[in-house]
C-alpha atoms as a PDB file:
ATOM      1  CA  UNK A   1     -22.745 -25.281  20.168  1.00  0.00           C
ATOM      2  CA  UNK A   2     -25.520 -23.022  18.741  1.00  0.00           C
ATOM      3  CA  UNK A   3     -23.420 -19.835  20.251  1.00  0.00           C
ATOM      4  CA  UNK A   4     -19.915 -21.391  19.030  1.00  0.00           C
ATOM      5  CA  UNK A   5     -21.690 -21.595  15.276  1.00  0.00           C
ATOM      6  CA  UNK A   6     -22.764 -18.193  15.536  1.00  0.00           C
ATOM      7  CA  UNK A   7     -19.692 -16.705  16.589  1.00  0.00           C
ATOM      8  CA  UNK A   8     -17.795 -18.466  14.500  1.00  0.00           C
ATOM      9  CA  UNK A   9     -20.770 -17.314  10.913  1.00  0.00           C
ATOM     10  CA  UNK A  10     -20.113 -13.602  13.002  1.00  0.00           C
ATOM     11  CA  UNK A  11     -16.180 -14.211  12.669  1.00  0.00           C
ATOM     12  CA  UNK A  12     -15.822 -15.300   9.295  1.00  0.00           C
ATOM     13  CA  UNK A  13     -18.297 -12.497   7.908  1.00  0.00           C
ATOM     14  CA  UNK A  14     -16.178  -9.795   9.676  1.00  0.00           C
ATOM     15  CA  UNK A  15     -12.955 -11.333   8.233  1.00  0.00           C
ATOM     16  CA  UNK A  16     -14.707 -11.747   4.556  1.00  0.00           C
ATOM     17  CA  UNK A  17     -15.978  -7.860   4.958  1.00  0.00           C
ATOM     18  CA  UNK A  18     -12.595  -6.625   5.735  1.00  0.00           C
ATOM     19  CA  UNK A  19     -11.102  -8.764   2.578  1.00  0.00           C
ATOM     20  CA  UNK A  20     -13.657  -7.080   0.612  1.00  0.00           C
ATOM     21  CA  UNK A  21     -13.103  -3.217   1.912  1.00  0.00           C
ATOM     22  CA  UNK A  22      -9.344  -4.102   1.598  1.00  0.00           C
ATOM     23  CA  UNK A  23     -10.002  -5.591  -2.258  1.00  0.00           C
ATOM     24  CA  UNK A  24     -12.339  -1.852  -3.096  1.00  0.00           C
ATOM     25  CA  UNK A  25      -9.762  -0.010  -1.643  1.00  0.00           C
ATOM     26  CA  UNK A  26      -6.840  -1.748  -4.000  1.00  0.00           C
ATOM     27  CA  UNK A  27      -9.140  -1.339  -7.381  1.00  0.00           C
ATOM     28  CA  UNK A  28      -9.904   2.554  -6.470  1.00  0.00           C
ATOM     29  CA  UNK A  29      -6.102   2.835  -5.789  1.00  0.00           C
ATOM     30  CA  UNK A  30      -5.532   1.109  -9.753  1.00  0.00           C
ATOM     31  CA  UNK A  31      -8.157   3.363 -11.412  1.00  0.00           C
ATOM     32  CA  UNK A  32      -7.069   6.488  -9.152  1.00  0.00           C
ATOM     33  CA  UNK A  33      -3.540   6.007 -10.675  1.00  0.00           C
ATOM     34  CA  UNK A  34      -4.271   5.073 -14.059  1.00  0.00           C
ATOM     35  CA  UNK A  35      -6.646   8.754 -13.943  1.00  0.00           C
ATOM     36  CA  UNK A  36      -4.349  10.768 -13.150  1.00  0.00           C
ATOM     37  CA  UNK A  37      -1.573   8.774 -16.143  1.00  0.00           C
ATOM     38  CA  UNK A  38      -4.885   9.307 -18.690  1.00  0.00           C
ATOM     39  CA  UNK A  39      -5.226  13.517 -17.067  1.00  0.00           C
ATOM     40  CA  UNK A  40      -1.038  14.130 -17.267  1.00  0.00           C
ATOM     41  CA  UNK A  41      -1.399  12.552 -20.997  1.00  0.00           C
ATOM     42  CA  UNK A  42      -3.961  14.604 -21.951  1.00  0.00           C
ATOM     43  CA  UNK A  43      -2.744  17.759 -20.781  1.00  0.00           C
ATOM     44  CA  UNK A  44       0.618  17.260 -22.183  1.00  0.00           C
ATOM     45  CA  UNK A  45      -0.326  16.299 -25.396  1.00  0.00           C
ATOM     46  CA  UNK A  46      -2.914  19.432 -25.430  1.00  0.00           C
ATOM     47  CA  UNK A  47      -0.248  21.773 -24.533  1.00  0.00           C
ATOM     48  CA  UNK A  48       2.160  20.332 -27.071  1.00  0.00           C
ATOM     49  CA  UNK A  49      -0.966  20.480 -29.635  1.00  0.00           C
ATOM     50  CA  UNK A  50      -1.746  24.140 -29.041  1.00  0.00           C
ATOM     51  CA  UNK A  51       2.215  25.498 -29.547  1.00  0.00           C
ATOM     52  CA  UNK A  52       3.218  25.189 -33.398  1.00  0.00           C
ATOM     53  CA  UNK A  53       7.037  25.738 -32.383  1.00  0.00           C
ATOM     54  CA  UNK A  54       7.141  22.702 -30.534  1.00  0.00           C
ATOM     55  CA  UNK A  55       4.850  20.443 -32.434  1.00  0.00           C
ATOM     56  CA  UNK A  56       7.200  21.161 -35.520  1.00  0.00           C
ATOM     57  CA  UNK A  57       9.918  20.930 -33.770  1.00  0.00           C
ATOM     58  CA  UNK A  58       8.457  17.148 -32.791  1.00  0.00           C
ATOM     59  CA  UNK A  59       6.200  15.936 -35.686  1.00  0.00           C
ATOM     60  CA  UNK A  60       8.441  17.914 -38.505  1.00  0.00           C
ATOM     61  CA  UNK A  61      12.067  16.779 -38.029  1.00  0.00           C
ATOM     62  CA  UNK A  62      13.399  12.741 -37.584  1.00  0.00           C
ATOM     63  CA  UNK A  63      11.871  13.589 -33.528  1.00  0.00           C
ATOM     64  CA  UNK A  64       8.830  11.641 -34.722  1.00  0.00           C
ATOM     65  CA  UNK A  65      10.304   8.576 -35.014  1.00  0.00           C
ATOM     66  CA  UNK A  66      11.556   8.791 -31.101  1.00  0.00           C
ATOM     67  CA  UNK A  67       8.202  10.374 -29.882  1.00  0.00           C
ATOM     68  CA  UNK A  68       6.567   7.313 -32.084  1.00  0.00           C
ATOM     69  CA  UNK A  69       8.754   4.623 -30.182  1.00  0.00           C
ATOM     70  CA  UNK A  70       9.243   6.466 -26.290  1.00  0.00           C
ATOM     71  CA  UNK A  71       6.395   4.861 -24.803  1.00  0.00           C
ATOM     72  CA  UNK A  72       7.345   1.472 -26.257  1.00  0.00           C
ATOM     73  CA  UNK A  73      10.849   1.431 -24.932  1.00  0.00           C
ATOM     74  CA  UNK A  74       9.268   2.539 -21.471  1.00  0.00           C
ATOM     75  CA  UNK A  75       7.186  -0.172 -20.849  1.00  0.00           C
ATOM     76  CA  UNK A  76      10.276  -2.755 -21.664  1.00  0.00           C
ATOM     77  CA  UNK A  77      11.961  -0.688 -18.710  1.00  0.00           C
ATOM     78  CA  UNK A  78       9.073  -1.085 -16.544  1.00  0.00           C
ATOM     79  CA  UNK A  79       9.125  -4.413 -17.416  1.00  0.00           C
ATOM     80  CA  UNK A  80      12.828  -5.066 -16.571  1.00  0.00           C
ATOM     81  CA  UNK A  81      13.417  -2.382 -13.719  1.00  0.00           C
ATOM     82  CA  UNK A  82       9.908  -2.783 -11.421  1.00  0.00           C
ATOM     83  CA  UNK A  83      11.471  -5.641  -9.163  1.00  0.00           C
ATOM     84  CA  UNK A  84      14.134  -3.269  -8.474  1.00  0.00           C
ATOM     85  CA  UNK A  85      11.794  -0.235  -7.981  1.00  0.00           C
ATOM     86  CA  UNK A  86      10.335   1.303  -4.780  1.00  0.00           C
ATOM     87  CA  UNK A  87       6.494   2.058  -5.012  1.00  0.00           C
ATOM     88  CA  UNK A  88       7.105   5.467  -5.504  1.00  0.00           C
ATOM     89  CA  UNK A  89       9.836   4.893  -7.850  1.00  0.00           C
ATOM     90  CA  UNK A  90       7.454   2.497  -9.663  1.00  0.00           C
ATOM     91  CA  UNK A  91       4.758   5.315  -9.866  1.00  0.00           C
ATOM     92  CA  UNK A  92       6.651   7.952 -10.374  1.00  0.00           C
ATOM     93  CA  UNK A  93       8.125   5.655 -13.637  1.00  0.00           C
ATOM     94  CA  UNK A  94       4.718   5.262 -14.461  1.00  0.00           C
ATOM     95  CA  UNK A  95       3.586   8.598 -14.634  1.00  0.00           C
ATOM     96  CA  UNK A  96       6.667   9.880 -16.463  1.00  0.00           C
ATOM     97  CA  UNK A  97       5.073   6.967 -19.019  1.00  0.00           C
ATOM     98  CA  UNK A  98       2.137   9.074 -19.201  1.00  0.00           C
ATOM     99  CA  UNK A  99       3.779  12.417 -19.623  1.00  0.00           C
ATOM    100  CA  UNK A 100       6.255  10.491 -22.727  1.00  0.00           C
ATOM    101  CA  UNK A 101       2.891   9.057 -24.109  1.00  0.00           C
ATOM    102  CA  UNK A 102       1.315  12.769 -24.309  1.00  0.00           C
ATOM    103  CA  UNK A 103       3.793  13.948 -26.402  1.00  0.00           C
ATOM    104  CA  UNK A 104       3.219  10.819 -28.914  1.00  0.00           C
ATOM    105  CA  UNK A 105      -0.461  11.547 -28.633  1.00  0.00           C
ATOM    106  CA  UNK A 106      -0.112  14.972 -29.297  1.00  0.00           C
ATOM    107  CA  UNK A 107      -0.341  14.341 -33.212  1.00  0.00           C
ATOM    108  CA  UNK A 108      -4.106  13.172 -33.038  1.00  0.00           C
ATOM    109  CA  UNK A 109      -4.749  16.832 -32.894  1.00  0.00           C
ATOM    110  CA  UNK A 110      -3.135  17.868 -35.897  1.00  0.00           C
ATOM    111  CA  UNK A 111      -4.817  15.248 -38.115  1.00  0.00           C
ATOM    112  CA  UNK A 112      -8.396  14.813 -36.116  1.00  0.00           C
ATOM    113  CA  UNK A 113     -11.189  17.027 -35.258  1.00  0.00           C
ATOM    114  CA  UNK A 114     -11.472  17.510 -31.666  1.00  0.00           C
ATOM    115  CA  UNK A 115     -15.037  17.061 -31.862  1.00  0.00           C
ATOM    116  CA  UNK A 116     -14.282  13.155 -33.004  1.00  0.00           C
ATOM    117  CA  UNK A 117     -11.467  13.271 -30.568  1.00  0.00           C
ATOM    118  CA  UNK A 118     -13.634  13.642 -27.482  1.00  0.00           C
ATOM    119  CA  UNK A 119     -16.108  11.475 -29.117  1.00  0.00           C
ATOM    120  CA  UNK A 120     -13.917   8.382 -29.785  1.00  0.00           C
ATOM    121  CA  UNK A 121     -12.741   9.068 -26.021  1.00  0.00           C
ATOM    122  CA  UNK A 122     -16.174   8.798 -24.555  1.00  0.00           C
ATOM    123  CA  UNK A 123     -16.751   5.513 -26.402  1.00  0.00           C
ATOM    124  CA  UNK A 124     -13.325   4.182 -25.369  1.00  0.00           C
ATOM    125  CA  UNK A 125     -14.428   5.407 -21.883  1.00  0.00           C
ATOM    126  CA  UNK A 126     -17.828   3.561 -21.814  1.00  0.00           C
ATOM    127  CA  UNK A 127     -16.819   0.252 -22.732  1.00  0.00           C
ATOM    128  CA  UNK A 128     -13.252   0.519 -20.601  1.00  0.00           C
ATOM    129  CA  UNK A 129     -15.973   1.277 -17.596  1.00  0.00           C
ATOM    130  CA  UNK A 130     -18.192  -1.929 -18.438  1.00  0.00           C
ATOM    131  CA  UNK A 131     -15.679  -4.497 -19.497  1.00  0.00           C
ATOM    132  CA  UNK A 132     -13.719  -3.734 -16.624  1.00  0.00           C
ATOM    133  CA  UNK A 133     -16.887  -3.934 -14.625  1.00  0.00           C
ATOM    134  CA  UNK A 134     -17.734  -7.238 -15.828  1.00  0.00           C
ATOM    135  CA  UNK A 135     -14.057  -8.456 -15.493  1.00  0.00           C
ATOM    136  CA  UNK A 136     -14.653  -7.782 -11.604  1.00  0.00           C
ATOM    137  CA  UNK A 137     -18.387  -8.879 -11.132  1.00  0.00           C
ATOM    138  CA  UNK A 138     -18.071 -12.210 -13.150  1.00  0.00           C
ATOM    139  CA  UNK A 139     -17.261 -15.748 -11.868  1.00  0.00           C
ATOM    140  CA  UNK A 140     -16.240 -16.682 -14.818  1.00  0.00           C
ATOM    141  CA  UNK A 141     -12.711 -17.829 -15.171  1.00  0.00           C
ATOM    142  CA  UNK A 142     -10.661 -15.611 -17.719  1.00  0.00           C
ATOM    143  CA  UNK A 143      -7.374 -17.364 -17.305  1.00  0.00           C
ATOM    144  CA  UNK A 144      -7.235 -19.153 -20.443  1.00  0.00           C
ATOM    145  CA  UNK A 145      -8.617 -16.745 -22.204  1.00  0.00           C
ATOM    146  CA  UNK A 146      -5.364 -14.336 -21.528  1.00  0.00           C
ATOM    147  CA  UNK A 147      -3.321 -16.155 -23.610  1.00  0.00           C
ATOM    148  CA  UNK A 148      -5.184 -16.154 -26.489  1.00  0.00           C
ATOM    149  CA  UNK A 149      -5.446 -12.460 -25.978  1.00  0.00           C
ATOM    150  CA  UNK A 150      -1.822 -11.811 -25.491  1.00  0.00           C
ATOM    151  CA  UNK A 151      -1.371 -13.676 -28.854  1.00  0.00           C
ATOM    152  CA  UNK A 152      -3.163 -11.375 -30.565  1.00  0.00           C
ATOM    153  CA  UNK A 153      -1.921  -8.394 -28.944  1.00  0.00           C
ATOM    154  CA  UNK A 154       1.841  -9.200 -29.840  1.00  0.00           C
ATOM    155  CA  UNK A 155       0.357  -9.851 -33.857  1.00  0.00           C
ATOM    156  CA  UNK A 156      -1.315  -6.665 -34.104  1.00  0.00           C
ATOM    157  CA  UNK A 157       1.641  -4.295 -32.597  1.00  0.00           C
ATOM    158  CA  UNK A 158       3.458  -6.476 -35.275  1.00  0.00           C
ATOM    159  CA  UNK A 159       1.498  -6.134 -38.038  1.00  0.00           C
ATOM    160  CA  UNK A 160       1.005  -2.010 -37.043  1.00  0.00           C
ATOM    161  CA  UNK A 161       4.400  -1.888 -37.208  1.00  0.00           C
ATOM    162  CA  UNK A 162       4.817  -3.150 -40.686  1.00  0.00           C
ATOM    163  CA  UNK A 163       1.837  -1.001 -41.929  1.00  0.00           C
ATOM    164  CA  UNK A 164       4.048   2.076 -40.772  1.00  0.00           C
ATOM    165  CA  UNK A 165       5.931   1.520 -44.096  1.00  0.00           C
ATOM    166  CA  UNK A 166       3.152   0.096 -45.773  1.00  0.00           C
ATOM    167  CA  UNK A 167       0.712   2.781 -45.482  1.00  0.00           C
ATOM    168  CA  UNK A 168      -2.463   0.550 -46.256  1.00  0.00           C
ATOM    169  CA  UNK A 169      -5.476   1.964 -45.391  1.00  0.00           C
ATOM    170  CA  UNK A 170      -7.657  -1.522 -45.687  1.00  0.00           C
ATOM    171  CA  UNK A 171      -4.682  -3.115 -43.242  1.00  0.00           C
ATOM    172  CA  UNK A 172      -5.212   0.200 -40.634  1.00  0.00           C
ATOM    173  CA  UNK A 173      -9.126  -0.980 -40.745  1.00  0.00           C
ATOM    174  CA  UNK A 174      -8.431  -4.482 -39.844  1.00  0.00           C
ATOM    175  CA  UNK A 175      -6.106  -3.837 -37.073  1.00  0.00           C
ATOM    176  CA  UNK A 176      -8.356  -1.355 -35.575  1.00  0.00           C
ATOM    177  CA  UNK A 177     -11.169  -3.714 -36.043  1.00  0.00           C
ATOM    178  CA  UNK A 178      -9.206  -6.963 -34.460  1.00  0.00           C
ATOM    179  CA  UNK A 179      -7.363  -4.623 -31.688  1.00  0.00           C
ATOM    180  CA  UNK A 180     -10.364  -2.912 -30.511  1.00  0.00           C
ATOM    181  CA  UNK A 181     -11.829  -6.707 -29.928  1.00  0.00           C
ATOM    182  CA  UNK A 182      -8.243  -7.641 -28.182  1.00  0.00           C
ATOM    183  CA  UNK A 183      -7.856  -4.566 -25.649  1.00  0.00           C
ATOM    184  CA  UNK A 184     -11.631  -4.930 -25.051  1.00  0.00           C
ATOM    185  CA  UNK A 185     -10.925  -8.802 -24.346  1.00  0.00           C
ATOM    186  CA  UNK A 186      -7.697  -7.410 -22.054  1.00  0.00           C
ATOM    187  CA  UNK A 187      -9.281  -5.308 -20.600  1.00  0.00           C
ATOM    188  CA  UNK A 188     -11.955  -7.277 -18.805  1.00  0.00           C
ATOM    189  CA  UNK A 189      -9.091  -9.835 -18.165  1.00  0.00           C
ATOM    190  CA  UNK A 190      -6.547  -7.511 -16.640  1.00  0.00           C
ATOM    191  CA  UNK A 191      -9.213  -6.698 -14.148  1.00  0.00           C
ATOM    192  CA  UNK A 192     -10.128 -10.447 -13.102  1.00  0.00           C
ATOM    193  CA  UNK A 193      -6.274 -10.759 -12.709  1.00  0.00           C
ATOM    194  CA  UNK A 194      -5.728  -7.806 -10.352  1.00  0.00           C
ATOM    195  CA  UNK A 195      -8.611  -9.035  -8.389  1.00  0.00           C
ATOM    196  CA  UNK A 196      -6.124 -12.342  -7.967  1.00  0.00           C
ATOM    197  CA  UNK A 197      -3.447 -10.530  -7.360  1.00  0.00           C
ATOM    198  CA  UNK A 198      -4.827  -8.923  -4.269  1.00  0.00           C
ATOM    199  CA  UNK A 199      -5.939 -12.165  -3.009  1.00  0.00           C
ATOM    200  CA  UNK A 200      -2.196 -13.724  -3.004  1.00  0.00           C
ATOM    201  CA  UNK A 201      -0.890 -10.317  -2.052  1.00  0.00           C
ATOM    202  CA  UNK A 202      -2.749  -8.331  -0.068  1.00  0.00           C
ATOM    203  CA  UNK A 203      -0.833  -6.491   2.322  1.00  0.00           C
ATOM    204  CA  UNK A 204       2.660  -6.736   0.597  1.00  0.00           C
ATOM    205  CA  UNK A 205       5.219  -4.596  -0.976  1.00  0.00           C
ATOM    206  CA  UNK A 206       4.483  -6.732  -4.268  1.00  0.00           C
ATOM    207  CA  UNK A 207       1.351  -5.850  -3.989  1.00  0.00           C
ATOM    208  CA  UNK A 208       1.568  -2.204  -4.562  1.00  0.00           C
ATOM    209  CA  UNK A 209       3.983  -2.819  -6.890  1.00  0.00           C
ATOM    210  CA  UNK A 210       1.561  -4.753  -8.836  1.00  0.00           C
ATOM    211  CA  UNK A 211      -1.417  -1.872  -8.469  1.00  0.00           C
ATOM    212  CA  UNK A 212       1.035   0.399 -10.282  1.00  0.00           C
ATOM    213  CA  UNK A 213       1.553  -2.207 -12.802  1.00  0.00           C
ATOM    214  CA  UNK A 214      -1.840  -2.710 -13.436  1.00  0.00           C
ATOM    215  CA  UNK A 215      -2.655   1.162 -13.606  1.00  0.00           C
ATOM    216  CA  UNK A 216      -0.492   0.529 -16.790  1.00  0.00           C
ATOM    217  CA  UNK A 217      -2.119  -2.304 -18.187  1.00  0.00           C
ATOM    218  CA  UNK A 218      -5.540  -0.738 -17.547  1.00  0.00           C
ATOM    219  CA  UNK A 219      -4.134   2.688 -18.921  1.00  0.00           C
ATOM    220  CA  UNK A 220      -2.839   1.056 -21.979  1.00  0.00           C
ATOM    221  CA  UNK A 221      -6.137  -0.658 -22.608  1.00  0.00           C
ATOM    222  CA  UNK A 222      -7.883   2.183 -22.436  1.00  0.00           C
ATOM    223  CA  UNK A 223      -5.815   4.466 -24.657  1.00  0.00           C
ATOM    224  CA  UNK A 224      -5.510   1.496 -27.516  1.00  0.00           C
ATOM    225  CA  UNK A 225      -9.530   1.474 -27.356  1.00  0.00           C
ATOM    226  CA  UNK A 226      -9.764   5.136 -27.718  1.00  0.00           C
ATOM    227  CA  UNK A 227      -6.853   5.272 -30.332  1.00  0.00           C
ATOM    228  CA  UNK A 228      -7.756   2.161 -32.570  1.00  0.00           C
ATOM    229  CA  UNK A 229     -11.772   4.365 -32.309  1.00  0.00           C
ATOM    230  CA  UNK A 230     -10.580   7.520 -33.398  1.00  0.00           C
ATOM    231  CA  UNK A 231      -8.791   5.702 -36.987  1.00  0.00           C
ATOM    232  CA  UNK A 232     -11.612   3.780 -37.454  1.00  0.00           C
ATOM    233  CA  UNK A 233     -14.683   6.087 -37.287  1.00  0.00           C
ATOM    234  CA  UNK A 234     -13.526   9.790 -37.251  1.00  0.00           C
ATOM    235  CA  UNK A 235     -12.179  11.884 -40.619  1.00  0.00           C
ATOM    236  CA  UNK A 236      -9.280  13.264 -40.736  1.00  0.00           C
ATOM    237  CA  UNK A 237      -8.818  16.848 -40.911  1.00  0.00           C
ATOM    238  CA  UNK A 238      -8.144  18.355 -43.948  1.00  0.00           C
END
């Protein structure tokens, strides 16, 4: 019996270590992808940044209203279109996203210094790192705590969206005040969530459709944080 117990403690920790090699090697596939979205959006919206011709062509003319509202209407065709995707067609969707998001981004460098540019980015970087660390490490249950977060996700893009016309500066501080605290919150949830995912998934199609998905989520967290920073902390160039 005492062999049969042993074998069986020998078996189970050999199936619970290749669960958990299988589980790191899903996450570094998420943040690998969601890299290489945040590197393609950064170059583009650098190289965009540093040629006048085209950033008056985009931020000068009606174009700003469609580089504005791109990455929006992409993520309701993810939304709609990734059952009927391949997981290349899914990824190469998403980083198309990224390279559309660049070219919206690109405007932070005509109004910010790039000194509180890489700053704001650093501190969006730090707590994107330990949020989503905790998200993964805790045994807390964030389930409940999603849909209060998703609540106030769809009120701030709704109340940014009004302040486009409205131009208030003391609105701009409370949405970056209450969205930093809701893509922090998401953030740390996403990650419990793709943890879950791999556990009812692992091994499937869906679930590599899902790791590009969450890339996005993860990506979009990220760049809100760093966004929602930069307007409430850094001065605008003159």
């Amino acid at each position: 019996m005492d062999n049969i117990s042993h074998f069986n403690r020998t078996a189970a920790a050999g199936v619970q270590a290749r669960f958990d090699e299988g589980l790191r090697r899903y996450m570094l596939g998420i943040y690998r992808n969601m890299g290489l979205g945040l590197a393609i959006t950064g170059l583009v919206a650098l190289a965009i940044a540093a040629t006048p011709p085209l950033t008056a062509l985009i931020f000068g003319t009606p174009l700003k209203w469609v580089a504005m509202f791109a990455p929006l209407a992409f993520i309701f065709f993810f939304q709609f279109r990734i059952d009927r995707m391949t997981t290349a067609g899914a990824r190469t969707a998403f980083f198309a996203f990224a390279a559309v998001m660049g070219v919206s981004m690109a405007s932070i460098f005509l109004v910010f210094a790039a000194t509180s540019i890489a700053s704001a980015f650093f501190a969006a970087a730090a707590m994107f790192a330990g949020l989503s660390l905790w998200g993964y490490t805790t045994n807390r249950d964030l389930t409940q705590l999603g849909s209060f977060l998703v609540m106030g996700l769809i009120a701030v893009l709704l109340v940014s969206l009004v302040n486009i016309f409205l131009g208030s500066s003391m609105l701009q501080i409370l949405i970056s005040i209450v969205g930093v605290g809701v893509f922090a919150g998401l953030t740390a949830w996403d990650t419990q969530r793709l943890k879950s995912d791999y556990l009812h998934y692992a091994g499937s199609q869906i679930a590599e459709k899902l790791a590009i998905m969450g890339a996005l989520s993860l990506y979009l967290n990220l760049i809100n944080m760093f966004q929602l920073l930069l307007a409430l902390f850094s001065p605008q160039e003159e």
